[in-house]
Protein backbone atom coordinates (compact mmCIF):
# COMPACT_ATOMS: atom_id res chain seq x y z
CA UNK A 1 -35.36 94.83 -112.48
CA UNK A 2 -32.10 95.48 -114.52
CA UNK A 3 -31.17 99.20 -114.99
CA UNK A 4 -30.20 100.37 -118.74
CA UNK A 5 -27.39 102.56 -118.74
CA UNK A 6 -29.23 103.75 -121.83
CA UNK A 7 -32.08 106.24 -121.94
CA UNK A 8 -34.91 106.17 -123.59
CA UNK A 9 -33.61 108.33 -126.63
CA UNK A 10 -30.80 106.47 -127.29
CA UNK A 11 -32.96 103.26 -127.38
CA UNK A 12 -35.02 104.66 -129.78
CA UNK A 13 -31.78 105.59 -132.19
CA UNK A 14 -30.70 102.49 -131.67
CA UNK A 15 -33.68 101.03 -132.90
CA UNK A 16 -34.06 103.41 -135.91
CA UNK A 17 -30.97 102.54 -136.48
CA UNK A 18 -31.28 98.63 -136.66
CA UNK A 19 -34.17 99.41 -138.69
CA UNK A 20 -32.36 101.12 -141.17
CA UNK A 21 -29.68 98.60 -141.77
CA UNK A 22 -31.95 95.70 -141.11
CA UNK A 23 -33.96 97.38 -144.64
CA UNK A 24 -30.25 98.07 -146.62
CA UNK A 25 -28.82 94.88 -145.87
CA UNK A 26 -32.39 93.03 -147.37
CA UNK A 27 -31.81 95.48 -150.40
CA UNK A 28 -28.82 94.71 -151.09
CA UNK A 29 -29.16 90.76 -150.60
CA UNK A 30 -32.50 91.52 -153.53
CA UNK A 31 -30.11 93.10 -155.34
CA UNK A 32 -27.26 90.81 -155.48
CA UNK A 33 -30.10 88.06 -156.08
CA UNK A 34 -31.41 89.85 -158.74
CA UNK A 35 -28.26 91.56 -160.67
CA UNK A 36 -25.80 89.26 -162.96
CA UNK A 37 -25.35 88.36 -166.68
CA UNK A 38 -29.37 87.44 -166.67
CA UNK A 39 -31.64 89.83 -164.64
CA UNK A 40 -33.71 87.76 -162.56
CA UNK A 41 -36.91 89.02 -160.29
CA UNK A 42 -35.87 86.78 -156.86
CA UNK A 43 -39.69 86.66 -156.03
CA UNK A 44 -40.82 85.13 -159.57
CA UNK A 45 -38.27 83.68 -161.78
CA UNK A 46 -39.93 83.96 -165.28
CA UNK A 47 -37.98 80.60 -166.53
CA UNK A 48 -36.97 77.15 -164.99
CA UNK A 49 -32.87 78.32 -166.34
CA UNK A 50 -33.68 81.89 -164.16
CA UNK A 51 -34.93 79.65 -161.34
CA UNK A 52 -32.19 77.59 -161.20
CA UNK A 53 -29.61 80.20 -161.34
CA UNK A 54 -31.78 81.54 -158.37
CA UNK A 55 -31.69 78.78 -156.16
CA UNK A 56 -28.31 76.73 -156.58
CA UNK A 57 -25.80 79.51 -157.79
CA UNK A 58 -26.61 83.00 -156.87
CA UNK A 59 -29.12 82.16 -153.22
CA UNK A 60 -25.79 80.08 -151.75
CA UNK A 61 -23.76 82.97 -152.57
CA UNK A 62 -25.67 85.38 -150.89
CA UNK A 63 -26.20 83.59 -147.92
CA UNK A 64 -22.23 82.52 -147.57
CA UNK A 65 -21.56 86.02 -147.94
CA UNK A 66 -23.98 87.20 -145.40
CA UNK A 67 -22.97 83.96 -142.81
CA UNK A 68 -19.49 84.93 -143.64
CA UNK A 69 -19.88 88.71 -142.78
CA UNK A 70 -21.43 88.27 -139.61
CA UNK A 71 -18.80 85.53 -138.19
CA UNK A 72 -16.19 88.00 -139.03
CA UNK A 73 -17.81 90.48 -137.32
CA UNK A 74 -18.31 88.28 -134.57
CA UNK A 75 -14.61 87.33 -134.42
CA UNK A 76 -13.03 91.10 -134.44
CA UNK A 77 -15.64 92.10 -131.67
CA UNK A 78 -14.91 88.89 -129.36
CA UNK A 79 -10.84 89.83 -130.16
CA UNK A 80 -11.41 93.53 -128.82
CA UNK A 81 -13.72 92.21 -125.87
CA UNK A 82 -10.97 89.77 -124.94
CA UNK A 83 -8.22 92.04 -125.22
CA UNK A 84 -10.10 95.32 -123.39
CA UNK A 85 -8.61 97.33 -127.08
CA UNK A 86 -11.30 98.56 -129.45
CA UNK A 87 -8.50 98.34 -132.16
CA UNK A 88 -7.28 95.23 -131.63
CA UNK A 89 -7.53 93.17 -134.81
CA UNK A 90 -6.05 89.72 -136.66
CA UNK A 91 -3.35 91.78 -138.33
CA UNK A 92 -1.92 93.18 -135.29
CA UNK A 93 -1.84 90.16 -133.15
CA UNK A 94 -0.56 88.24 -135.68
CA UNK A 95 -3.35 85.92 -136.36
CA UNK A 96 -2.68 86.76 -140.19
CA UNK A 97 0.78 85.93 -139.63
CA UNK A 98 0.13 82.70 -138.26
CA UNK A 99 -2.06 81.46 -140.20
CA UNK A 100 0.88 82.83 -143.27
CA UNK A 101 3.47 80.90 -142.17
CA UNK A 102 1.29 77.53 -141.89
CA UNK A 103 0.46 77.93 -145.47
CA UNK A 104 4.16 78.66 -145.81
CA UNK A 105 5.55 75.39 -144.01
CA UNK A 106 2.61 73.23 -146.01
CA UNK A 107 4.39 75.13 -149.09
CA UNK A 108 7.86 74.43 -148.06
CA UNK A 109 7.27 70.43 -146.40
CA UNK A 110 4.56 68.84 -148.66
CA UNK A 111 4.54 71.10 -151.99
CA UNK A 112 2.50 68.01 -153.65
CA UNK A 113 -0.55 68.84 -151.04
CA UNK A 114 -0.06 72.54 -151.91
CA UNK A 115 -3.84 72.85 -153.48
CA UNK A 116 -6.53 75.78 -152.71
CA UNK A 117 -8.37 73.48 -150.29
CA UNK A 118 -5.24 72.46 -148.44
CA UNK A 119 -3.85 75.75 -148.23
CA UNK A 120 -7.30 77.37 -146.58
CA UNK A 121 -7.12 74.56 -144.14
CA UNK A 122 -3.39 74.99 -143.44
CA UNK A 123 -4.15 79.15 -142.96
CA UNK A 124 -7.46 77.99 -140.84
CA UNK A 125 -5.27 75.91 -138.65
CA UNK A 126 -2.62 78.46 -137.89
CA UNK A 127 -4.63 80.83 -137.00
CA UNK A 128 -6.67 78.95 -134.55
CA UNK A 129 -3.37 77.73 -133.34
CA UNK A 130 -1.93 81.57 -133.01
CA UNK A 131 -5.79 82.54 -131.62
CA UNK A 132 -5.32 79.21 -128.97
CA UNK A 133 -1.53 80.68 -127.91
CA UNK A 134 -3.11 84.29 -127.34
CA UNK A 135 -5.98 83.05 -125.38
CA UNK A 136 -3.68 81.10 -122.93
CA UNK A 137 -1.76 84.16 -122.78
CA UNK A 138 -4.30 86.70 -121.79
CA UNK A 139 -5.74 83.69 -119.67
CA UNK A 140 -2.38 84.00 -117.44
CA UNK A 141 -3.46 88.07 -116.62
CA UNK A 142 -0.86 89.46 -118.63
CA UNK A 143 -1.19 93.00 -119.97
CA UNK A 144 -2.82 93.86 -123.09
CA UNK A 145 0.11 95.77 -123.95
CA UNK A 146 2.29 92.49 -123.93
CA UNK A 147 -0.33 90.72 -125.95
CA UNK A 148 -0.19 93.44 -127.98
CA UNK A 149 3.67 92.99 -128.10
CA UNK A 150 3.99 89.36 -128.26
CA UNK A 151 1.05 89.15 -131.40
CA UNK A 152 3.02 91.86 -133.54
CA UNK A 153 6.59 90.26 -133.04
C-alpha cells in the first residue's frame, strides 16, 4: 500500500479545486463557442450557416486552443522537473533564443522560403535543437546553475 504524503484535507482541496476549474474551463470553452459576430447556442444551432460556423470554424479553435494550452503547460512543468528549478522557463534557457536565431538564419540563407509556415517550422526546429543540447547537458550531471548559465548566454 503506497503512503500519500497528503492528508485527507488536502485531498479534498485538491479535489474542490479540480472541480472548480474543471467547471470554468467548460464555461469558458461554451462561451468562446457561443460568443462572435453571430451568437450561436453550441447545444442547438438555430440555422445550418450557425451550425457550420459551429462545427468547422469556431469548435477547431477551441479545441487547438485548449490542446495547445495544456502541451504548454506540459512543456514548462517537464523543463522545471528536469532542471530541479520551479522557475526555470524557455526564455531563460534560451529555448526562445534558439528557436530566434533559426528563423533568423532561414531569414538570412533562403529569404525566398521566408513564409509563415516555414518560419514556424524553422523556430520549431531550433528549439527542439536548443531543448536536445540542454537535455544532453543535464544528462552529463552538470549543475543546474550551469544549465542555467549556459541557456541564458
Amino acid at each position: 500500500m503506497q503512503v500519500s504524503s497528503l492528508t485527507a484535507r488536502q485531498h479534498i482541496r485538491w479535489r474542490r479545486a479540480l472541480c472548480l476549474f474543471s467547471c470554468l474551463l467548460l464555461l469558458a470553452s461554451g462561451a468562446a463557442l457561443s460568443v462572435g459576430e453571430l451568437w450561436i447556442n453550441p447545444l442547438a444551432p438555430d440555422s445550418p450557416l450557425a451550425q457550420q460556423l459551429l462545427i468547422q470554424l469556431r469548435l477547431p479553435r477551441v479545441l487547438a486552443a485548449l490542446l495547445i494550452g495544456a502541451s504548454l503547460a506540459m512543456a514548462g512543468a517537464s523543463l522545471q522537473v528536469l532542471l530541479g528549478n520551479p522557475l526555470a522557463e524557455p526564455g531563460v534557457l534560451g529555448i526562445s533564443g534558439g528557436a530566434s536565431i533559426a528563423v533568423v538564419l532561414l531569414l538570412l540563407l533562403a529569404p525566398t522560403w521566408a513564409s509563415s509556415s516555414h518560419m514556424a517550422i524553422a523556430a520549431m526546429l531550433g528549439a527542439s535543437a536548443f531543448t536536445l543540447i540542454l537535455v544532453m547537458l543535464a544528462r552529463r550531471a552538470l549543475a543546474t546553475s550551469r544549465i542555467l548559465l549556459v541557456g541564458v548566454a
